[in-house]
N, C-alpha and C. Protein backbone atom coordinates (compact mmCIF):
# COMPACT_ATOMS: atom_id res chain seq x y z
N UNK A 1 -29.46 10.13 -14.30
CA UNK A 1 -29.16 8.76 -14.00
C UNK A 1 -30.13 8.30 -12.93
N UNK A 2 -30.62 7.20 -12.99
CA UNK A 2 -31.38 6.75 -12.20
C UNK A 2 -31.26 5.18 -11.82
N UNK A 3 -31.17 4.42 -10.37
CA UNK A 3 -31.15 3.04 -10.29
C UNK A 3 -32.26 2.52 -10.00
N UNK A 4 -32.30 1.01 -10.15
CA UNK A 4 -33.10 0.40 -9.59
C UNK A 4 -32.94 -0.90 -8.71
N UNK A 5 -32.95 -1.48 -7.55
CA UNK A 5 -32.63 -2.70 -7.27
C UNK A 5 -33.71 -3.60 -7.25
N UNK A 6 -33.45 -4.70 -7.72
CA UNK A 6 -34.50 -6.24 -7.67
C UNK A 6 -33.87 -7.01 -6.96
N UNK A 7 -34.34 -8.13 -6.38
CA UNK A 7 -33.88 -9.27 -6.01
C UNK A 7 -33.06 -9.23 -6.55
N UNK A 8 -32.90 -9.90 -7.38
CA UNK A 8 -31.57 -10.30 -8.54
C UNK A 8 -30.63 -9.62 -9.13
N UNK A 9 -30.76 -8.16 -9.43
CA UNK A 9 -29.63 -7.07 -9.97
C UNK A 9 -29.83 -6.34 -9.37
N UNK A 10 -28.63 -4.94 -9.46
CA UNK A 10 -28.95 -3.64 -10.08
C UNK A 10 -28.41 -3.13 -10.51
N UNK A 11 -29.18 -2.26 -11.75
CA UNK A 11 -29.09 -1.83 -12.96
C UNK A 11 -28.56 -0.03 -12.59
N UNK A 12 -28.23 0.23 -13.69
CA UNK A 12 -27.51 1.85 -13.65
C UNK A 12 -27.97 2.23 -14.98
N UNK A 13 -29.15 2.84 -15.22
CA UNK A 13 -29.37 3.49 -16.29
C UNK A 13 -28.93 4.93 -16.78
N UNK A 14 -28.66 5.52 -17.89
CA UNK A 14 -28.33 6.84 -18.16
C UNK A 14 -29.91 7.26 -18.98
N UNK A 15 -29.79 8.51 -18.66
CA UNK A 15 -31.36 8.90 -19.00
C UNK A 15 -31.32 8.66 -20.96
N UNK A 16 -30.03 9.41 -21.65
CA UNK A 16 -30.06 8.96 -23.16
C UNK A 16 -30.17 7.68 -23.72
N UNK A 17 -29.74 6.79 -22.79
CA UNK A 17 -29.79 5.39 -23.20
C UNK A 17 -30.59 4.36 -22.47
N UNK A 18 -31.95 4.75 -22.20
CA UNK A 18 -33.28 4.01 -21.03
C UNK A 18 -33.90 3.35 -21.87
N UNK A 19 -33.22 2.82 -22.89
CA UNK A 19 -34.22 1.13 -23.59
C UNK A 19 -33.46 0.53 -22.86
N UNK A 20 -32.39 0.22 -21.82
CA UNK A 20 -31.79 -0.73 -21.34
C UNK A 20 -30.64 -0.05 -20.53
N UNK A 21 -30.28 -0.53 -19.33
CA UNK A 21 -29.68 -0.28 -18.10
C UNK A 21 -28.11 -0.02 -19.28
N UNK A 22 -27.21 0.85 -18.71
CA UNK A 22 -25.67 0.74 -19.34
C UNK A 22 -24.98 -0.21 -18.65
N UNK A 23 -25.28 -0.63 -17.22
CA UNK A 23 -24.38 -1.05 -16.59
C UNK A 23 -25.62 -2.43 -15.61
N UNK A 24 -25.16 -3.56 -15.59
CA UNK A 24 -25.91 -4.12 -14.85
C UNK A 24 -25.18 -4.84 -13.56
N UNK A 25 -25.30 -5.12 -12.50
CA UNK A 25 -24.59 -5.80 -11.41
C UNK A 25 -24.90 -7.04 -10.51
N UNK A 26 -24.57 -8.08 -10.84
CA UNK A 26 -25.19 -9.12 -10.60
C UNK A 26 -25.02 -9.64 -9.26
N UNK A 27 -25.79 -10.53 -8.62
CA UNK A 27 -25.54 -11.09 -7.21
C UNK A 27 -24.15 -11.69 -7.20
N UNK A 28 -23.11 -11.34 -6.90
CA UNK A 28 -22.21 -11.99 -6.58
C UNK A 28 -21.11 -11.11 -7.04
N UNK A 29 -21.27 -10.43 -7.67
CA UNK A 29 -20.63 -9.04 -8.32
C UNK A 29 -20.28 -9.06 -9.49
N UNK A 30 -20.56 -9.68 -10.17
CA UNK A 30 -20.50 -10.24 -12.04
C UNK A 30 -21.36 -8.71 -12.60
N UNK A 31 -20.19 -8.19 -13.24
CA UNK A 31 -20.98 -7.01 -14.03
C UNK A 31 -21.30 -7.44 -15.37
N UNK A 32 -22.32 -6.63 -16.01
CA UNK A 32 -22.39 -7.26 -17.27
C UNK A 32 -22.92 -5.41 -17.68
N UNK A 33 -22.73 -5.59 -18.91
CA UNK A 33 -22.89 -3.98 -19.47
C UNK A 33 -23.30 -4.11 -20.85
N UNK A 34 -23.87 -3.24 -21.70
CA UNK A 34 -25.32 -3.76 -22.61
C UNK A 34 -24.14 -3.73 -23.41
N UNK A 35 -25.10 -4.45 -24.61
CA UNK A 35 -24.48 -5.00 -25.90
C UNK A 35 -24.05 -3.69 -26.87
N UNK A 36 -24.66 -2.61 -26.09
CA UNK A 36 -24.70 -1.50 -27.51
C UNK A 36 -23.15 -0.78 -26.83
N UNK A 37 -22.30 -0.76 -25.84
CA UNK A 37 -21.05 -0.04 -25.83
C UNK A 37 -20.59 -1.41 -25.42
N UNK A 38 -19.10 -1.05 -25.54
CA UNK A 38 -17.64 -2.29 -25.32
C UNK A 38 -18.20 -1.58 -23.73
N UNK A 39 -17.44 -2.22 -23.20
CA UNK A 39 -17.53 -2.59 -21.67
C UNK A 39 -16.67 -0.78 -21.34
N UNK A 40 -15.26 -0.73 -22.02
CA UNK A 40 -14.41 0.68 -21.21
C UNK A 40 -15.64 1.87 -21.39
N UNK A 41 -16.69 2.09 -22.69
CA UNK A 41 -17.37 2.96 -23.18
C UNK A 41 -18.64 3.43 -22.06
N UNK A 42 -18.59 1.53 -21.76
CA UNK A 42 -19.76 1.64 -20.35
C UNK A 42 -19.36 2.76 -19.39
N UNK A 43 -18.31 1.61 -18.77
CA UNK A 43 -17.70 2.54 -17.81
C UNK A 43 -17.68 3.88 -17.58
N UNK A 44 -17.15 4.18 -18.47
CA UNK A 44 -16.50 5.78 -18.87
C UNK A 44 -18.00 6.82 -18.80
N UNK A 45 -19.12 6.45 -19.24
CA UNK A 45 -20.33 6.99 -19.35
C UNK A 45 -20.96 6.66 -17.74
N UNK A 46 -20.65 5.96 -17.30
CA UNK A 46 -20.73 5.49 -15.88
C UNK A 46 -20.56 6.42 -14.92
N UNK A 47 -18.56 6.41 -15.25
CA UNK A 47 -17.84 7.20 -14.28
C UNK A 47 -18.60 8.96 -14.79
N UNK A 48 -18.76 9.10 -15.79
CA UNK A 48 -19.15 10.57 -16.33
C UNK A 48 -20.36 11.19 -15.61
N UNK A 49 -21.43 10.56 -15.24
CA UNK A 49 -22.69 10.23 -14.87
C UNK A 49 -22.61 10.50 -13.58
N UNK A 50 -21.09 9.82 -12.60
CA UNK A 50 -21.02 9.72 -11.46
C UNK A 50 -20.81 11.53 -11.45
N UNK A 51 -19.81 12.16 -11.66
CA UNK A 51 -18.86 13.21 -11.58
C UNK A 51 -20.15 14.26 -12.37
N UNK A 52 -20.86 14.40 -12.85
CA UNK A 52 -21.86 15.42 -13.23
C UNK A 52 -23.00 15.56 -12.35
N UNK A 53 -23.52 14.61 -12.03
CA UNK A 53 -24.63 13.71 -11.44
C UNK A 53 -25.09 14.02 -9.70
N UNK A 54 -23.83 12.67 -9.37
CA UNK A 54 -23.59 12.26 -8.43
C UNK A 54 -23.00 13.51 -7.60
N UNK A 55 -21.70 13.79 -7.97
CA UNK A 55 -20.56 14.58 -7.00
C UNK A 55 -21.48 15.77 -7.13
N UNK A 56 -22.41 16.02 -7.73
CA UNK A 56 -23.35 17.80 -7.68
C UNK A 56 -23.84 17.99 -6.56
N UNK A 57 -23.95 16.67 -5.74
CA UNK A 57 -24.51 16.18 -4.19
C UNK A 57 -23.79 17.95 -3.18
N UNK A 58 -25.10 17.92 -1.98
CA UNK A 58 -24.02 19.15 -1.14
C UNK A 58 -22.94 18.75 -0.65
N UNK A 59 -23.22 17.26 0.20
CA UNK A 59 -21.64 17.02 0.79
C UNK A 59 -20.74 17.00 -0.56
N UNK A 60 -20.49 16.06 -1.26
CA UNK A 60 -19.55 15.93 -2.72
C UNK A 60 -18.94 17.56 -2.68
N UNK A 61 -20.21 18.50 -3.13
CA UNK A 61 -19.40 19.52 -3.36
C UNK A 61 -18.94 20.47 -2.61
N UNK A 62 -19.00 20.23 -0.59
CA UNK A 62 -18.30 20.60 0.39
C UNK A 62 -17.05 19.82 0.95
N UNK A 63 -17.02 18.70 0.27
CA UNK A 63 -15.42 18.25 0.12
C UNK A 63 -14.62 18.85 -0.74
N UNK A 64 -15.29 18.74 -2.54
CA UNK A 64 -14.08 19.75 -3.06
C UNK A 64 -13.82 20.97 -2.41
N UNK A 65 -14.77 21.75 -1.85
CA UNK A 65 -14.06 23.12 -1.03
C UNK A 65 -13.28 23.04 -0.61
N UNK A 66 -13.36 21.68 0.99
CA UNK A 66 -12.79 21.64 1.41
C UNK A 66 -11.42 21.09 1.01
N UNK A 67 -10.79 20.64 0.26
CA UNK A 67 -9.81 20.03 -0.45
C UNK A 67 -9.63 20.97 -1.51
N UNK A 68 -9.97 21.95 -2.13
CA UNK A 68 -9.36 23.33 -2.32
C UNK A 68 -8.76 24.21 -1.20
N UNK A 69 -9.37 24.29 -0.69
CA UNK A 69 -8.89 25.28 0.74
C UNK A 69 -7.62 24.41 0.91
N UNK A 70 -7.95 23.49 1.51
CA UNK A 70 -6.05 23.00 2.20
C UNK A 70 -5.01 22.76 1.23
N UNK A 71 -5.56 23.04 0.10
CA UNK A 71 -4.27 22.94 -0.94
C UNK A 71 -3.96 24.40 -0.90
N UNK A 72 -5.26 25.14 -0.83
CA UNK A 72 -4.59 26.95 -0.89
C UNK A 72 -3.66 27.27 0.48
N UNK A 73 -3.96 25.99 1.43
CA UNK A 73 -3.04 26.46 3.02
C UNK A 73 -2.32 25.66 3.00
N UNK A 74 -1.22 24.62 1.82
CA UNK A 74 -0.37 24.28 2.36
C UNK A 74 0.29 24.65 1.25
N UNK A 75 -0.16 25.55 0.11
CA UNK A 75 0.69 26.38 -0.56
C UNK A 75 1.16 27.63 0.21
N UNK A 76 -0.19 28.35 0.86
CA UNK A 76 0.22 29.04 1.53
C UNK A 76 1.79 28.97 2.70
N UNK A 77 1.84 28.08 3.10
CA UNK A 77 2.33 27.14 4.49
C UNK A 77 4.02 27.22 3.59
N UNK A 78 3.77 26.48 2.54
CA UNK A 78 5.03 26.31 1.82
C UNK A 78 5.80 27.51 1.16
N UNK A 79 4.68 28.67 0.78
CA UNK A 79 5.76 29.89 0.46
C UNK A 79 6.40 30.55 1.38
N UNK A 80 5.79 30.38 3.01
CA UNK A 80 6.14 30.76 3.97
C UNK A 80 7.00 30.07 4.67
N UNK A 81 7.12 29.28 4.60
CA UNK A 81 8.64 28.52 4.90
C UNK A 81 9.59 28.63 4.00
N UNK A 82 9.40 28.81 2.33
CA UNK A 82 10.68 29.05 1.62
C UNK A 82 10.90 30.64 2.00
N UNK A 83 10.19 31.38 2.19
CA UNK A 83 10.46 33.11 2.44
C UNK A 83 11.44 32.84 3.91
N UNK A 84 10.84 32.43 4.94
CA UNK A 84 11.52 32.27 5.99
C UNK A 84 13.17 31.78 5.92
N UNK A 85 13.63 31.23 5.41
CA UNK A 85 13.95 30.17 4.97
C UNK A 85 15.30 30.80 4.16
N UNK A 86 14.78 31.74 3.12
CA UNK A 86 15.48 32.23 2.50
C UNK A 86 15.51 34.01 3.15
N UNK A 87 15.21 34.36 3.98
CA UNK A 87 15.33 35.16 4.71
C UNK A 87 16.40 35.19 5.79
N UNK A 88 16.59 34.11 6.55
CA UNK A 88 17.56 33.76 7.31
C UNK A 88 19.05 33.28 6.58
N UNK A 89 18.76 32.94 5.36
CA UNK A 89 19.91 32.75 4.57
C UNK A 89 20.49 33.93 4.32
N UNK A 90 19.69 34.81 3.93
CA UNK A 90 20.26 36.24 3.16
C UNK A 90 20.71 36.86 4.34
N UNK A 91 20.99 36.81 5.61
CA UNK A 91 21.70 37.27 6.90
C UNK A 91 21.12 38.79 6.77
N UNK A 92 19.83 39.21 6.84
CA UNK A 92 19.34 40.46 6.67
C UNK A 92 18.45 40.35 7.93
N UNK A 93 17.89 39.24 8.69
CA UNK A 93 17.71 39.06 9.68
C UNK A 93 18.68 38.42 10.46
N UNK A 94 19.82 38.29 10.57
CA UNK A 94 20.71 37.80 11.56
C UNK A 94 21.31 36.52 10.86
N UNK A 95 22.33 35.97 11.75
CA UNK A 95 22.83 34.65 10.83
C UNK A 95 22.40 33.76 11.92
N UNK A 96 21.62 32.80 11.24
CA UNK A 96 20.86 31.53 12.28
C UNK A 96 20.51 30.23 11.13
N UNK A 97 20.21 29.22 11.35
CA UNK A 97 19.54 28.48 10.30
C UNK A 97 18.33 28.20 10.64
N UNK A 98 16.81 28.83 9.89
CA UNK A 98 16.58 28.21 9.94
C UNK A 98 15.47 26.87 10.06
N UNK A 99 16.13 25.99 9.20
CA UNK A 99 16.19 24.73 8.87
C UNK A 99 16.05 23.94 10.78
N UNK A 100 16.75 24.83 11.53
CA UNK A 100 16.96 23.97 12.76
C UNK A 100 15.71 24.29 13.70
N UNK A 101 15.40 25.53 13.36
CA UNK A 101 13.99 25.79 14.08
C UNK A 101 12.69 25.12 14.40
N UNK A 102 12.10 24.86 15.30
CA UNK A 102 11.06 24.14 15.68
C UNK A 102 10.07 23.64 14.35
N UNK A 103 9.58 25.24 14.60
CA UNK A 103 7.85 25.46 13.52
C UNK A 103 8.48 25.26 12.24
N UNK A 104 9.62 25.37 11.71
CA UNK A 104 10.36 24.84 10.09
C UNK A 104 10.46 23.87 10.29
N UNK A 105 10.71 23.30 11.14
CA UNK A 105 10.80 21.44 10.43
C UNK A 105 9.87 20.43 10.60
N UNK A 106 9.09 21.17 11.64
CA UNK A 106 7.43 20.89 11.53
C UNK A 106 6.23 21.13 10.39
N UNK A 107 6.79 22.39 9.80
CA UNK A 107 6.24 22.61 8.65
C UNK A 107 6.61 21.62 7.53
N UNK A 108 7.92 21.60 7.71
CA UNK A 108 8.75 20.79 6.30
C UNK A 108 7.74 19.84 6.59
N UNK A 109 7.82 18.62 7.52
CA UNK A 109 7.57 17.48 8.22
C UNK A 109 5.73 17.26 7.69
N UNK A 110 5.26 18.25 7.89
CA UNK A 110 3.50 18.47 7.37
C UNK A 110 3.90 18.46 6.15
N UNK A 111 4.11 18.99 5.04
CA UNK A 111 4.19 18.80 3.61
C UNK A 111 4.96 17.79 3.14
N UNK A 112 5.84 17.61 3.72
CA UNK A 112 6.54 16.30 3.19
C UNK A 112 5.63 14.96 3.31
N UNK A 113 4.75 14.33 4.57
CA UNK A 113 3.97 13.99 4.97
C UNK A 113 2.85 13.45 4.18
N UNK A 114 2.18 15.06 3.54
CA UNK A 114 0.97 15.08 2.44
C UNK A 114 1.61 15.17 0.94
N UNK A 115 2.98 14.76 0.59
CA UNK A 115 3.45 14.42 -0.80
C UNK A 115 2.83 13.34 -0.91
N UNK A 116 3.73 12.09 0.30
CA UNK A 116 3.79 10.57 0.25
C UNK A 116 2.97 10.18 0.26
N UNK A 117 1.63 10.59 0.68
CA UNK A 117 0.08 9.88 0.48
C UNK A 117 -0.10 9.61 -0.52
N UNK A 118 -0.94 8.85 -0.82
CA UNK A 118 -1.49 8.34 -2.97
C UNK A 118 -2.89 9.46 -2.63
C-alpha cells in the first residue's frame, strides 16, 4: 500500500489495484472510492491493507504484546483470586471471608473495572 498527498486529495492505493487509488479523500472529508468495488468492498480491502501492512509497524506490533501480556496477568490475577477465594471457603485454611480482605476486593475492583471499558 502506498499514499500520496496533493493539494487537493489523498489517495490510498493497494499495490493489486494501481490503475487507480481504492480509496480517495477529499478536502473537507468527502470520501469517494473507485468505480470498480461498492464502497463496503473498498473499505474492507482498506481496513485489510491497514492490519497486514500497517499494524506490521514495530510499535503496532509492541502493543499487541503488550495487550497480550495483561490479558495473560489479569487472567493470571483472576485465577488467583478465585483459588484464594475458594480456599478460604473450604475452611482448610481457617474460617475467614475472604471477599472482606483488602488485596480481594482490590483485585475484584481491577477486573471488574477492565470488563466495563468498550
Amino acid at each position: 500500500m502506498s499514499d500520496y498527498t496533493t493539494t487537493n486529495t489523498t489517495s490510498l492505493w493497494l499495490e493489486k489495484f494501481n490503475t487507480e487509488p481504492v480509496m480517495t479523500i477529499h478536502p473537507g472529508g468527502r470520501v469517494t472510492v473507485s468505480d470498480k468495488f461498492q464502497p463496503d468492498e473498498a473499505a474492507a480491502k482498506v481496513v485489510e491493507a491497514f492490519k497486514t501492512q500497517w499494524m506490521a509497524d514495530v510499535q503496532a506490533t509492541k502493543i499487541r504484546e503488550l495487550q497480550e501480556r495483561i490479558q495473560r496477568l489479569e487472567d493470571a490475577l483472576n485465577g488467583t483470586v478465585n483459588w484464594i477465594v475458594e480456599l478460604a471457603e473450604s475452611g482448610d485454611a481457617g474460617f475467614w471471608d475472604a471477599e472482606t480482605v483488602p488485596p480481594i476486593i482490590a483485585a475484584r475492583k481491577a477486573l471488574q473495572s477492565k470488563e466495563a471499558k468498550p
